[in-house]
C-alpha atoms as a PDB file:
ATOM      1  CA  UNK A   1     -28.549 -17.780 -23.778  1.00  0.00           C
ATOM      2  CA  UNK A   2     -31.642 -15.598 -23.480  1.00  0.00           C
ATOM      3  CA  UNK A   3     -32.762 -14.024 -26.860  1.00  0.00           C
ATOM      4  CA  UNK A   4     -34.834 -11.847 -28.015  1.00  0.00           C
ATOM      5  CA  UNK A   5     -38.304 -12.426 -29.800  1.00  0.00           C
ATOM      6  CA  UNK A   6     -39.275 -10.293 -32.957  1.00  0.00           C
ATOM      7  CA  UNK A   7     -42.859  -8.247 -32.658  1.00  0.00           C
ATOM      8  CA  UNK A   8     -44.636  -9.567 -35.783  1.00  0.00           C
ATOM      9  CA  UNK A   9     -42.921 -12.984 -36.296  1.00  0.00           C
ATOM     10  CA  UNK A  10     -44.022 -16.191 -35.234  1.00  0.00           C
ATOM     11  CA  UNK A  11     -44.271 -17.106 -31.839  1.00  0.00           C
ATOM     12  CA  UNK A  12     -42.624 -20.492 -30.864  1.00  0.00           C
ATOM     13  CA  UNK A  13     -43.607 -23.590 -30.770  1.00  0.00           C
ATOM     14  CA  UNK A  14     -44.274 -24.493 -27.247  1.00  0.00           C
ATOM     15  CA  UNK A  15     -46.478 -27.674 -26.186  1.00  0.00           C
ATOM     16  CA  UNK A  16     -47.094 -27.974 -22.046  1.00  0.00           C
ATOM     17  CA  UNK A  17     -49.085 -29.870 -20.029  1.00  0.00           C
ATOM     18  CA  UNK A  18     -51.876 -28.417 -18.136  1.00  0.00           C
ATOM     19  CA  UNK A  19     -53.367 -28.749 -14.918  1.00  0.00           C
ATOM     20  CA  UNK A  20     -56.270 -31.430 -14.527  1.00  0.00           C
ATOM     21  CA  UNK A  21     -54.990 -33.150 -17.633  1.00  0.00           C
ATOM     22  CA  UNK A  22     -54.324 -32.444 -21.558  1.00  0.00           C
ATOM     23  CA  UNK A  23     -51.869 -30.095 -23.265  1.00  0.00           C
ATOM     24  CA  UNK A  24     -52.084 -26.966 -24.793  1.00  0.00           C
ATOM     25  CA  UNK A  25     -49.747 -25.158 -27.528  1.00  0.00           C
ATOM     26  CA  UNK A  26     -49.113 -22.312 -25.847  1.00  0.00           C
ATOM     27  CA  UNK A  27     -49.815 -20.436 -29.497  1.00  0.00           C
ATOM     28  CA  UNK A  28     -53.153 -21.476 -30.548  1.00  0.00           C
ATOM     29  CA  UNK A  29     -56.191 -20.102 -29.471  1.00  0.00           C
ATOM     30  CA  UNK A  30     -58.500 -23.219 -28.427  1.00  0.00           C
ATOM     31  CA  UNK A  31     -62.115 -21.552 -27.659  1.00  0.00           C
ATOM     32  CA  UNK A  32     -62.827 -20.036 -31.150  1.00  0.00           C
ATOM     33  CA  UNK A  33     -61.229 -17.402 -31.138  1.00  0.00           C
ATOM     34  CA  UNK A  34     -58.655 -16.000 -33.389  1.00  0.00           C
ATOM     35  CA  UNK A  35     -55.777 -14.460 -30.999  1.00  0.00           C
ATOM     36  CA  UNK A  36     -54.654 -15.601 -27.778  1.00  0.00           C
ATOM     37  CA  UNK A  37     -52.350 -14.159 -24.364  1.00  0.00           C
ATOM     38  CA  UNK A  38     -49.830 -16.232 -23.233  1.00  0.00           C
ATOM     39  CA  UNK A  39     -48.693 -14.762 -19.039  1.00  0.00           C
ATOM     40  CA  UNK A  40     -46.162 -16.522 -17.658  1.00  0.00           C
ATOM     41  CA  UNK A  41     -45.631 -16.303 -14.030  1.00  0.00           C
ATOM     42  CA  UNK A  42     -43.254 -17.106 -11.680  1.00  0.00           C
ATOM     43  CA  UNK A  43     -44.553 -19.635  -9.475  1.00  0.00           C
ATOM     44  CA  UNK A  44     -45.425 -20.937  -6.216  1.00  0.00           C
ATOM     45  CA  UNK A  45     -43.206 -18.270  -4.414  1.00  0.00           C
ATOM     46  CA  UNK A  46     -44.477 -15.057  -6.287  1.00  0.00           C
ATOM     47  CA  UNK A  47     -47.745 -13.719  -3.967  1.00  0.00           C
ATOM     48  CA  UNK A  48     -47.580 -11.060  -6.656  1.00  0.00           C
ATOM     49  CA  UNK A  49     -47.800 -13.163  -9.299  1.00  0.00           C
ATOM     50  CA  UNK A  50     -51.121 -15.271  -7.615  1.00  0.00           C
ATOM     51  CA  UNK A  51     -52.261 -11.483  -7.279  1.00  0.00           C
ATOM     52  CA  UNK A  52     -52.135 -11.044 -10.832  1.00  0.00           C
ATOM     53  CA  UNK A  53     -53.120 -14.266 -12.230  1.00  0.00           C
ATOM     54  CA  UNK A  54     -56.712 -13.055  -9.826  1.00  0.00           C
ATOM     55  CA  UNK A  55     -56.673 -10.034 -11.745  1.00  0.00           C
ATOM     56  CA  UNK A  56     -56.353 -11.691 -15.163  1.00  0.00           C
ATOM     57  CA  UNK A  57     -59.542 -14.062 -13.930  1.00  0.00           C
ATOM     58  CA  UNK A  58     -61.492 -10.991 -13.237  1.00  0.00           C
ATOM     59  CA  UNK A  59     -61.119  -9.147 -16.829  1.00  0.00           C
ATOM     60  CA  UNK A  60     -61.183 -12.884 -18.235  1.00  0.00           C
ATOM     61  CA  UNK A  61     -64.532 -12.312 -19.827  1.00  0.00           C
ATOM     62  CA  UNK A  62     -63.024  -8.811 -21.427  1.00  0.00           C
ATOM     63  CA  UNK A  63     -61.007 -10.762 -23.019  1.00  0.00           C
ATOM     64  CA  UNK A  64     -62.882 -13.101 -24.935  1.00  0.00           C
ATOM     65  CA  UNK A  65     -65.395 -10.900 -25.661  1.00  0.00           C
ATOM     66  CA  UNK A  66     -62.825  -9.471 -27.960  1.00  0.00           C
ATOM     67  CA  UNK A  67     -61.902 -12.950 -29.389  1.00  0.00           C
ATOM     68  CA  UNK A  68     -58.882 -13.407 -27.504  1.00  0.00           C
ATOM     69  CA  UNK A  69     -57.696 -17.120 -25.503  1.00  0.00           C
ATOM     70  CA  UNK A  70     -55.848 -16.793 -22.236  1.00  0.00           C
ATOM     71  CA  UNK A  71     -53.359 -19.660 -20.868  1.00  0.00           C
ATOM     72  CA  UNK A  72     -51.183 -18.982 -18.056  1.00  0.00           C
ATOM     73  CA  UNK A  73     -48.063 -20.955 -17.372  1.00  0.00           C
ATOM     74  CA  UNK A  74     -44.956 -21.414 -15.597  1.00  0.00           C
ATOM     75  CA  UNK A  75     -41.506 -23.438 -14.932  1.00  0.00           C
ATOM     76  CA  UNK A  76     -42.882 -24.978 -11.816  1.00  0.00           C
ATOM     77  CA  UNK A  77     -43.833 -28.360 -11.194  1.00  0.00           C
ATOM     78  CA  UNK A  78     -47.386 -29.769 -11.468  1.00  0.00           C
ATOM     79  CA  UNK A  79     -47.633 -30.171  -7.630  1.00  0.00           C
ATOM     80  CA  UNK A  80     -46.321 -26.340  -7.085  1.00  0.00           C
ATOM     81  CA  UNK A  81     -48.665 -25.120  -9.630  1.00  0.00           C
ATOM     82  CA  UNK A  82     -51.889 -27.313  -8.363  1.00  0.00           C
ATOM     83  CA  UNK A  83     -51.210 -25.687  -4.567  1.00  0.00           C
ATOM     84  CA  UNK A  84     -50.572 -21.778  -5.886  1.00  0.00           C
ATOM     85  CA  UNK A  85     -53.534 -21.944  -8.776  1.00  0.00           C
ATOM     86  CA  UNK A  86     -55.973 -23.378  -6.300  1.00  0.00           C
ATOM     87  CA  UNK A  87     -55.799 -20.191  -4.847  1.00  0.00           C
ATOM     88  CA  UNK A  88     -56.611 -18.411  -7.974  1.00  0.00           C
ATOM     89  CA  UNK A  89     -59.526 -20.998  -9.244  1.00  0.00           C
ATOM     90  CA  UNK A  90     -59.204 -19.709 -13.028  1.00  0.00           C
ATOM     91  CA  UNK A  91     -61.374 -20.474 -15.407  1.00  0.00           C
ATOM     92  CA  UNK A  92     -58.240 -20.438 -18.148  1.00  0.00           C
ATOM     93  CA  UNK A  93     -56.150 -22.684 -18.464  1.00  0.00           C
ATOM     94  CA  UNK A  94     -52.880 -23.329 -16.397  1.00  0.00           C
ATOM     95  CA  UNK A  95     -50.158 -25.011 -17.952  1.00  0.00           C
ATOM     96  CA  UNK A  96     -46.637 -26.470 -16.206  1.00  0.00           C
ATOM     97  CA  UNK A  97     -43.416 -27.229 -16.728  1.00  0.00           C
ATOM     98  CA  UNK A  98     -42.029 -24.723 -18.696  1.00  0.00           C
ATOM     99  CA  UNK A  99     -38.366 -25.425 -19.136  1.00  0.00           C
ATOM    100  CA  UNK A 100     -35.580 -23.163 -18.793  1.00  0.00           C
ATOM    101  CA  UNK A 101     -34.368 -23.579 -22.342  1.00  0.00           C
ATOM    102  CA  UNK A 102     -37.948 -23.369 -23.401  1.00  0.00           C
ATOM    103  CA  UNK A 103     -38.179 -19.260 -21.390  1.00  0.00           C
ATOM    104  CA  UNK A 104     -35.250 -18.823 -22.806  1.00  0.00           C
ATOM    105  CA  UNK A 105     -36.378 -19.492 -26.153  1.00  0.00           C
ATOM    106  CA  UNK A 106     -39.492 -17.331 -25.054  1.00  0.00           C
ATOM    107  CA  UNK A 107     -36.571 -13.901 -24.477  1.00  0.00           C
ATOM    108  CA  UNK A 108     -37.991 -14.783 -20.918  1.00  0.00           C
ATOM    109  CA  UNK A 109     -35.191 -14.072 -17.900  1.00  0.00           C
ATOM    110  CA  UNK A 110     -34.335 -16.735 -15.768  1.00  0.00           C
ATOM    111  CA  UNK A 111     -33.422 -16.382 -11.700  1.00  0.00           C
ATOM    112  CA  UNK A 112     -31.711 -18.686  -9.358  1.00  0.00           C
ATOM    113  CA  UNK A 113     -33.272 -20.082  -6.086  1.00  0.00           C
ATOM    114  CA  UNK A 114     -31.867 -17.042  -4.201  1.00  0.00           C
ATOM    115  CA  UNK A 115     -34.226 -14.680  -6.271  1.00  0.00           C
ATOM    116  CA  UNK A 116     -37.231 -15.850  -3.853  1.00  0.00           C
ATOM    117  CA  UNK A 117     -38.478 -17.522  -1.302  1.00  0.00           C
ATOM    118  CA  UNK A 118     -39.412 -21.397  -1.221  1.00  0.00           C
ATOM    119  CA  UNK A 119     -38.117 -21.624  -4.646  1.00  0.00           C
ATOM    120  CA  UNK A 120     -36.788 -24.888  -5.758  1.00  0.00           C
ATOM    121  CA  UNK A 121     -34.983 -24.499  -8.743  1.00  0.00           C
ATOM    122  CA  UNK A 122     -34.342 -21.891 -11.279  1.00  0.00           C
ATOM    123  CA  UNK A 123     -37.548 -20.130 -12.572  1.00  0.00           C
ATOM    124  CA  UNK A 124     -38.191 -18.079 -15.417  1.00  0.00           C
ATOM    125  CA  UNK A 125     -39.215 -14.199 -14.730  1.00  0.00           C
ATOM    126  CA  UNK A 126     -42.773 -12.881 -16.267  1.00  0.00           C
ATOM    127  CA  UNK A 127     -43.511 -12.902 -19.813  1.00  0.00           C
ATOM    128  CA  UNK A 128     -46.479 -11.314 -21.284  1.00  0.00           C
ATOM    129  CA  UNK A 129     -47.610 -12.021 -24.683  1.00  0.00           C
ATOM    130  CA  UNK A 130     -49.934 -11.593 -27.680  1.00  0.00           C
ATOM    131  CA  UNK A 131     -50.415 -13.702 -30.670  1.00  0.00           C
ATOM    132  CA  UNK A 132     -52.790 -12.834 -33.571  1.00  0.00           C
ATOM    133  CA  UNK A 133     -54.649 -14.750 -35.929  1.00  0.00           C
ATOM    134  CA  UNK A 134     -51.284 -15.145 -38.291  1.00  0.00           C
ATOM    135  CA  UNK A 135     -49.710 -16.472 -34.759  1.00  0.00           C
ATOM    136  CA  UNK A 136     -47.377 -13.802 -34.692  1.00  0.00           C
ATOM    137  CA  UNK A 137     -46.474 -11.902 -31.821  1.00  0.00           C
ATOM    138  CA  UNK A 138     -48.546  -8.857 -31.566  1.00  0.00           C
ATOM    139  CA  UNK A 139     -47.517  -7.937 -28.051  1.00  0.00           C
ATOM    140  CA  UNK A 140     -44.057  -8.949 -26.625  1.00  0.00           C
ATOM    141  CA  UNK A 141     -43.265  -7.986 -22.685  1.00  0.00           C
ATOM    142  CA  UNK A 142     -40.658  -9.230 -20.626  1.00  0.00           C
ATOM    143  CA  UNK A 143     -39.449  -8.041 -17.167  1.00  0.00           C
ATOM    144  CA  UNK A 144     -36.836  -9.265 -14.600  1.00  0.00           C
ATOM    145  CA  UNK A 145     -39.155  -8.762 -11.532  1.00  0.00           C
ATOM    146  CA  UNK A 146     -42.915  -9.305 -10.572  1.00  0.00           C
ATOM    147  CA  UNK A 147     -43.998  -5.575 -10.122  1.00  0.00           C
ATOM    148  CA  UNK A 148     -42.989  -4.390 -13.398  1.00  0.00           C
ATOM    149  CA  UNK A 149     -45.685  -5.915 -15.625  1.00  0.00           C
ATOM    150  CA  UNK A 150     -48.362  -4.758 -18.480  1.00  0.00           C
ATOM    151  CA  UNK A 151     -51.228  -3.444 -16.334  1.00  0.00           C
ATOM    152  CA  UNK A 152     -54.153  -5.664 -17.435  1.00  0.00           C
ATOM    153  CA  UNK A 153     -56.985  -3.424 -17.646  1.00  0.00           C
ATOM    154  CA  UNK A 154     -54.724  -0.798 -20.000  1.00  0.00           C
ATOM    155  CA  UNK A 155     -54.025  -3.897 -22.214  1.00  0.00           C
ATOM    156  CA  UNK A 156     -57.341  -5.049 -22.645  1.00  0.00           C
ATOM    157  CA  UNK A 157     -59.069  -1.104 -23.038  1.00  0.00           C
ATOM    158  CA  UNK A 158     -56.000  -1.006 -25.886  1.00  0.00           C
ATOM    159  CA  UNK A 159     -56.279  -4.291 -27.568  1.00  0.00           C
ATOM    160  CA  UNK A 160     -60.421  -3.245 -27.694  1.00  0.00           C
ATOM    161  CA  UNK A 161     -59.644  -0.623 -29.245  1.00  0.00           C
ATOM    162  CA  UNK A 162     -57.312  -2.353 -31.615  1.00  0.00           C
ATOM    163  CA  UNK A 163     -59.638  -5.004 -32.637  1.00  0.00           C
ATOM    164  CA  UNK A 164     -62.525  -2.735 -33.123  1.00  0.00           C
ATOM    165  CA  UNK A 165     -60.880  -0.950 -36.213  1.00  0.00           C
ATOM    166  CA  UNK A 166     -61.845  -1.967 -39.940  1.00  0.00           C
ATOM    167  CA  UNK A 167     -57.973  -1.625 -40.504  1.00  0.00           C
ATOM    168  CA  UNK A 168     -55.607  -4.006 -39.878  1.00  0.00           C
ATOM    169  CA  UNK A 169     -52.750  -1.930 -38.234  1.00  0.00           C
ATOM    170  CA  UNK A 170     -49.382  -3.190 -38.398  1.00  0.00           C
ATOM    171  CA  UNK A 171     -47.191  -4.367 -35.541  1.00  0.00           C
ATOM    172  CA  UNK A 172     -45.674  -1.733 -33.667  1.00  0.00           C
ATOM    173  CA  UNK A 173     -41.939  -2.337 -33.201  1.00  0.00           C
ATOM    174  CA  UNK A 174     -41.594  -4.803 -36.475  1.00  0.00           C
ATOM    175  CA  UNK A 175     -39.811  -2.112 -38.458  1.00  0.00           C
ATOM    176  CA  UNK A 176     -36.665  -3.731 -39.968  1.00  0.00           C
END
């Protein structure tokens, strides 16, 4: 069962392996800086999501000029992911293998092998996230299909914005 995660708690922990060796916890920043962005993708199958994942290697520098760590991952196997991220050539890291109990645990949704083409197995929908220097989630998107995702370059001009205040503003949506 799917559930969902909290805006301003803790983000879970989640160890994967990455291509061309190591692992990475998909929560802490590992370049100096302080707050990292988790994207999961679909895999192999999704041309959208090898569109996106170009995209996010294009404003990759935007990003950590404003001290945040990008890792993209998904549920598909090391071979799948080596063949659809040598089309991307990122300069983040990629990691693999996410498991379907692990999306779940992520609030991620999860489709069968009909929801695509040259899909092997069930795969976990995109996830979009943001974890701050307390490694809580400061930005939490889900969707149940590739087109509907944060638009990258309205993220980043808002989370400059965000980081360039002298207050700390709380999370938005952590009102219990």
């Amino acid at each position: 069962m799917t559930h969902k995660l909290a805006a301003g708690k803790a983000f879970p922990a989640i160890t994967l392996p990455l291509l061309g060796g190591g692992q990475a916890d998909l929560a802490t920043p590992a370049l100096g800086h302080d707050w990292k962005l988790i994207v999961v993708y679909r895999g192999k199958h999704c041309p959208l999501c090898t569109s996106y994942l170009k995209q996010l290697e294009q404003l990759r520098e935007g990003y950590s000029k404003i001290g945040i760590d990008i890792i993209a991952v998904s549920t598909d196997s090391e071979t799948r992911a080596t063949e659809q991220i040598s089309e991307v050539n990122p300069s983040y890291p990629v990691g693999y293998g996410l498991t379907l109990d692990q999306a779940r645990m992520l609030g991620l949704y999860i489709s069968g092998v009909r929801n695509g083409m040259n899909v092997e197995a069930p795969f976990a929908e995109p996830g979009f996230f943001i974890v701050n220097e307390d490694g809580n989630l400061q930005l939490v998107d889900t969707s149940n299909v590739p087109f509907a995702r944060p638009d990258l370059q309205s993220v980043l001009n808002g989370l400059t914005w965000l980081r360039s205040q002298t207050t700390k503003f709380p999370v938005n949506g952590s009102h219990e």
